[in-house]
C-alpha atoms as a PDB file:
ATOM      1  CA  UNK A   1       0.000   0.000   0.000  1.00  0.00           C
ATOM      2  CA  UNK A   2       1.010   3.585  -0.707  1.00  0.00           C
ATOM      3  CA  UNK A   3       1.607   6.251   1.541  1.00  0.00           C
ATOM      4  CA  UNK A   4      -2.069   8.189   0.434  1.00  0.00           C
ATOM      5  CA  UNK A   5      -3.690   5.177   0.636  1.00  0.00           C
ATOM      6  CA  UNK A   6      -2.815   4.572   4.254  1.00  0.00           C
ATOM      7  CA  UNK A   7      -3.568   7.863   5.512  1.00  0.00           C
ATOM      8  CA  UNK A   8      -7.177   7.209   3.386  1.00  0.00           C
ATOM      9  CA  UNK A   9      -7.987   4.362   5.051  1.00  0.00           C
ATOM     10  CA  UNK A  10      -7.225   5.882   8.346  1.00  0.00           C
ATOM     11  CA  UNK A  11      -9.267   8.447   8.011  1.00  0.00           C
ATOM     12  CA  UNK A  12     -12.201   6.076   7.340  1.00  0.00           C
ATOM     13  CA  UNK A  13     -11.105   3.855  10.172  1.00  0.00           C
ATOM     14  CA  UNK A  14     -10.176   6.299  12.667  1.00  0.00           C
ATOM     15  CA  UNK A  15     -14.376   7.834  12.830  1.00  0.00           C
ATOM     16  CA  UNK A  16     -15.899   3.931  13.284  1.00  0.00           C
ATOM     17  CA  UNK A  17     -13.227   3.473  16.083  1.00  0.00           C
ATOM     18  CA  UNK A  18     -14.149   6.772  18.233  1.00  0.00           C
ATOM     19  CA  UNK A  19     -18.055   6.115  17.565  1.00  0.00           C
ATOM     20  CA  UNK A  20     -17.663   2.316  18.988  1.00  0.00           C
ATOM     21  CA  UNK A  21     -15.609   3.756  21.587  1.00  0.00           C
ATOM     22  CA  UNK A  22     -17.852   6.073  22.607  1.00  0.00           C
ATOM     23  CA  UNK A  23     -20.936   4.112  22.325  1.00  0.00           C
ATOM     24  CA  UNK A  24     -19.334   1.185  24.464  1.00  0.00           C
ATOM     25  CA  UNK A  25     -18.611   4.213  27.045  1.00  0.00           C
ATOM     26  CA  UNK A  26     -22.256   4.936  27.286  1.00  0.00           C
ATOM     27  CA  UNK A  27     -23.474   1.698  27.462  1.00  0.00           C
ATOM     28  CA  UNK A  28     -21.496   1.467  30.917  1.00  0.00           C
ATOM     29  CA  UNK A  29     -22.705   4.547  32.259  1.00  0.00           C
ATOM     30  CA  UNK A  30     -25.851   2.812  34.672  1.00  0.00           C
ATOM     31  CA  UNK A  31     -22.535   1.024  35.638  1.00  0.00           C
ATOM     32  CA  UNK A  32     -20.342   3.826  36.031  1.00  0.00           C
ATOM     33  CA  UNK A  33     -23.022   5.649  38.004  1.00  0.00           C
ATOM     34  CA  UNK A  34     -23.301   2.703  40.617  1.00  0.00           C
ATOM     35  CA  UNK A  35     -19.737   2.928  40.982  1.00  0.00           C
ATOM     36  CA  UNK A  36     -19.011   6.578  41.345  1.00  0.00           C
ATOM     37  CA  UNK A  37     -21.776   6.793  43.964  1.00  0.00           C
ATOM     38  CA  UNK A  38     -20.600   3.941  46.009  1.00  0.00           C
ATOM     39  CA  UNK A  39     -16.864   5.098  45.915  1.00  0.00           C
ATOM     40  CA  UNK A  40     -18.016   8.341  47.061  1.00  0.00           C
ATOM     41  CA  UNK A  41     -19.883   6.720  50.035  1.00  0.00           C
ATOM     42  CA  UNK A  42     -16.625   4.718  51.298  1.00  0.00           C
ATOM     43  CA  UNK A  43     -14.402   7.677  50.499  1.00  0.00           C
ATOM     44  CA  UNK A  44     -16.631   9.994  52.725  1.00  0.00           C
ATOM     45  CA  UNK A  45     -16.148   7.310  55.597  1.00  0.00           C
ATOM     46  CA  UNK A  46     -12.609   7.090  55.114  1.00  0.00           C
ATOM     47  CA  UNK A  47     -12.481  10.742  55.234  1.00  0.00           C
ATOM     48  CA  UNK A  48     -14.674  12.222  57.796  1.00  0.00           C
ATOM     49  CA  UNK A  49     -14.852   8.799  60.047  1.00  0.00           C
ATOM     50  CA  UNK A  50     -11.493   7.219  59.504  1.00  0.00           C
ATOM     51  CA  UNK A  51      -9.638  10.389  59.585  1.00  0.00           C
ATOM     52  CA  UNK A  52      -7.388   9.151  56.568  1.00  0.00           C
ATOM     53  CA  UNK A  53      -5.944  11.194  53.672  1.00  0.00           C
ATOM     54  CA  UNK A  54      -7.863  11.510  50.328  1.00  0.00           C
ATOM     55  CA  UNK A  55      -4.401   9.504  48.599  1.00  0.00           C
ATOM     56  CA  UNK A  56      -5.138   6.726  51.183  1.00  0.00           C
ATOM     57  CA  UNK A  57      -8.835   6.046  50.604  1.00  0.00           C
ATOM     58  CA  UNK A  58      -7.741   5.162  47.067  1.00  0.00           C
ATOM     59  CA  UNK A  59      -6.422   1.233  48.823  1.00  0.00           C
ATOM     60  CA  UNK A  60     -10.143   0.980  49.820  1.00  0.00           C
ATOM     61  CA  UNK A  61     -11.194   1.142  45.807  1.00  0.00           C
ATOM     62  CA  UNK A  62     -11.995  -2.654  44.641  1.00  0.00           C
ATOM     63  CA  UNK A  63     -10.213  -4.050  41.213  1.00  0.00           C
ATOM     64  CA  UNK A  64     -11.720  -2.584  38.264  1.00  0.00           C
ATOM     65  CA  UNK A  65     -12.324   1.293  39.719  1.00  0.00           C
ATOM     66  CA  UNK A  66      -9.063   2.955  38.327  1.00  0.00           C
ATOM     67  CA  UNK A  67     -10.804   4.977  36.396  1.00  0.00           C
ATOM     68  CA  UNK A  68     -12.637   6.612  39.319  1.00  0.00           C
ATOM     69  CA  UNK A  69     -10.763  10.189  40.315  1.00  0.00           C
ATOM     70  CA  UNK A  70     -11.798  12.005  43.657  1.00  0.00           C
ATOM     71  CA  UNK A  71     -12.291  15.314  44.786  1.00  0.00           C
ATOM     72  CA  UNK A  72     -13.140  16.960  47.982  1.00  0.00           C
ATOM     73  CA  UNK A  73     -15.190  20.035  49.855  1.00  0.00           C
ATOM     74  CA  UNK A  74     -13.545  20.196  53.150  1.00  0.00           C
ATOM     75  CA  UNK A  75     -15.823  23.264  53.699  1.00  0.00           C
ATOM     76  CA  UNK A  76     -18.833  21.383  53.543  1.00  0.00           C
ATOM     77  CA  UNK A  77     -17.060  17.560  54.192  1.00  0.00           C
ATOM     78  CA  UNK A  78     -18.109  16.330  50.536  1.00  0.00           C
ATOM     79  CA  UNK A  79     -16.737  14.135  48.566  1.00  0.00           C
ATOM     80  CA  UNK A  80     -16.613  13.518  45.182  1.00  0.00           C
ATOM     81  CA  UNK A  81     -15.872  10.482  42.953  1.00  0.00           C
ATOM     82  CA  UNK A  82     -16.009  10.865  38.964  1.00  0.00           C
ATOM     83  CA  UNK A  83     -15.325   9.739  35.757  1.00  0.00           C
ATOM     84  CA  UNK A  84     -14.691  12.229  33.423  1.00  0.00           C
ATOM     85  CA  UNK A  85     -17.253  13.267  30.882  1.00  0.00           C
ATOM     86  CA  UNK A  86     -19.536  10.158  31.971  1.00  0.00           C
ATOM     87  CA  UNK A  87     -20.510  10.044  35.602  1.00  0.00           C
ATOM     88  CA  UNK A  88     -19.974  11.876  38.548  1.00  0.00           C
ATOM     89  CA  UNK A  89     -21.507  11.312  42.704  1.00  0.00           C
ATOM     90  CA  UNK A  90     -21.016  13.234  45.559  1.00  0.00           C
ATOM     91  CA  UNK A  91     -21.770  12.138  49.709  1.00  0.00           C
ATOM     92  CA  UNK A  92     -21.767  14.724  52.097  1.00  0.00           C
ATOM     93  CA  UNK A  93     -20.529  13.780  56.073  1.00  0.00           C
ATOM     94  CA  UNK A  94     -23.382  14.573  58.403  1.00  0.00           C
ATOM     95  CA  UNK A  95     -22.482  13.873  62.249  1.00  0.00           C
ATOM     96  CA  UNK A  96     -25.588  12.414  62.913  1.00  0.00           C
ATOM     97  CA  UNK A  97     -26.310  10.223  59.748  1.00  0.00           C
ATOM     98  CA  UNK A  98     -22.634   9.691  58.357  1.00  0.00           C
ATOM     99  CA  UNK A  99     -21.684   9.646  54.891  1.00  0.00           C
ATOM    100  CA  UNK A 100     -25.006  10.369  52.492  1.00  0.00           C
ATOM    101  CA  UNK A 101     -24.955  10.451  48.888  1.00  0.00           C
ATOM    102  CA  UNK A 102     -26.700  12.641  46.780  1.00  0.00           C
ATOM    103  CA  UNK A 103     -29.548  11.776  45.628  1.00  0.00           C
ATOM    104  CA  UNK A 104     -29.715  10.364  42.413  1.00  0.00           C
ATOM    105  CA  UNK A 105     -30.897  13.038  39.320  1.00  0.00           C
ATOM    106  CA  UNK A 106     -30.378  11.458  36.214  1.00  0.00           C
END
């Protein structure tokens, strides 16, 4: 094959790839959104109850929730567990409840 006609039939390729990326991405997000919410519960316990460090919470993740990044309020005692561009969950520390998630609105 030629030069042009390997950069053609990227170009062609490269479009179906994204789309079935994408689309597989989506079809996880009921998933994702289980996930997020649950890693946002623990994290908030391992927070506000445990005392620990946000870095540290990460060893209380189970295999398969790399993907999950976490962010934190310590104004309000909120944390945060996302995926980027697909789902995102927050829990909130109350003293007399514990950790809470949001509620769900999607």
């Amino acid at each position: 094959m030629t030069g042009r006609r390997i950069a053609k039939a990227f170009i062609y390729i490269l479009p179906a790839i994204i789309v079935a990326l994408l689309y597989y991405a989506w079809s996880q997000k009921p998933l994702l959104e289980v996930g997020v919410g649950y890693a946002a519960r623990v994290t908030c316990g391992c927070r506000y109850i445990g005392n620990r460090s946000l870095e540290d919470c990460y060893k209380d993740f189970e295999p398969g929730m790399e993907p999950i990044r976490l962010s934190e309020d310590v104004a309000t005692k909120t944390v945060t567990a996302s995926v980027p561009l697909l789902a995102s969950r927050s829990a909130r520390y109350d003293p007399v409840l514990g950790c809470v998630v949001e509620k769900f609105g999607g």
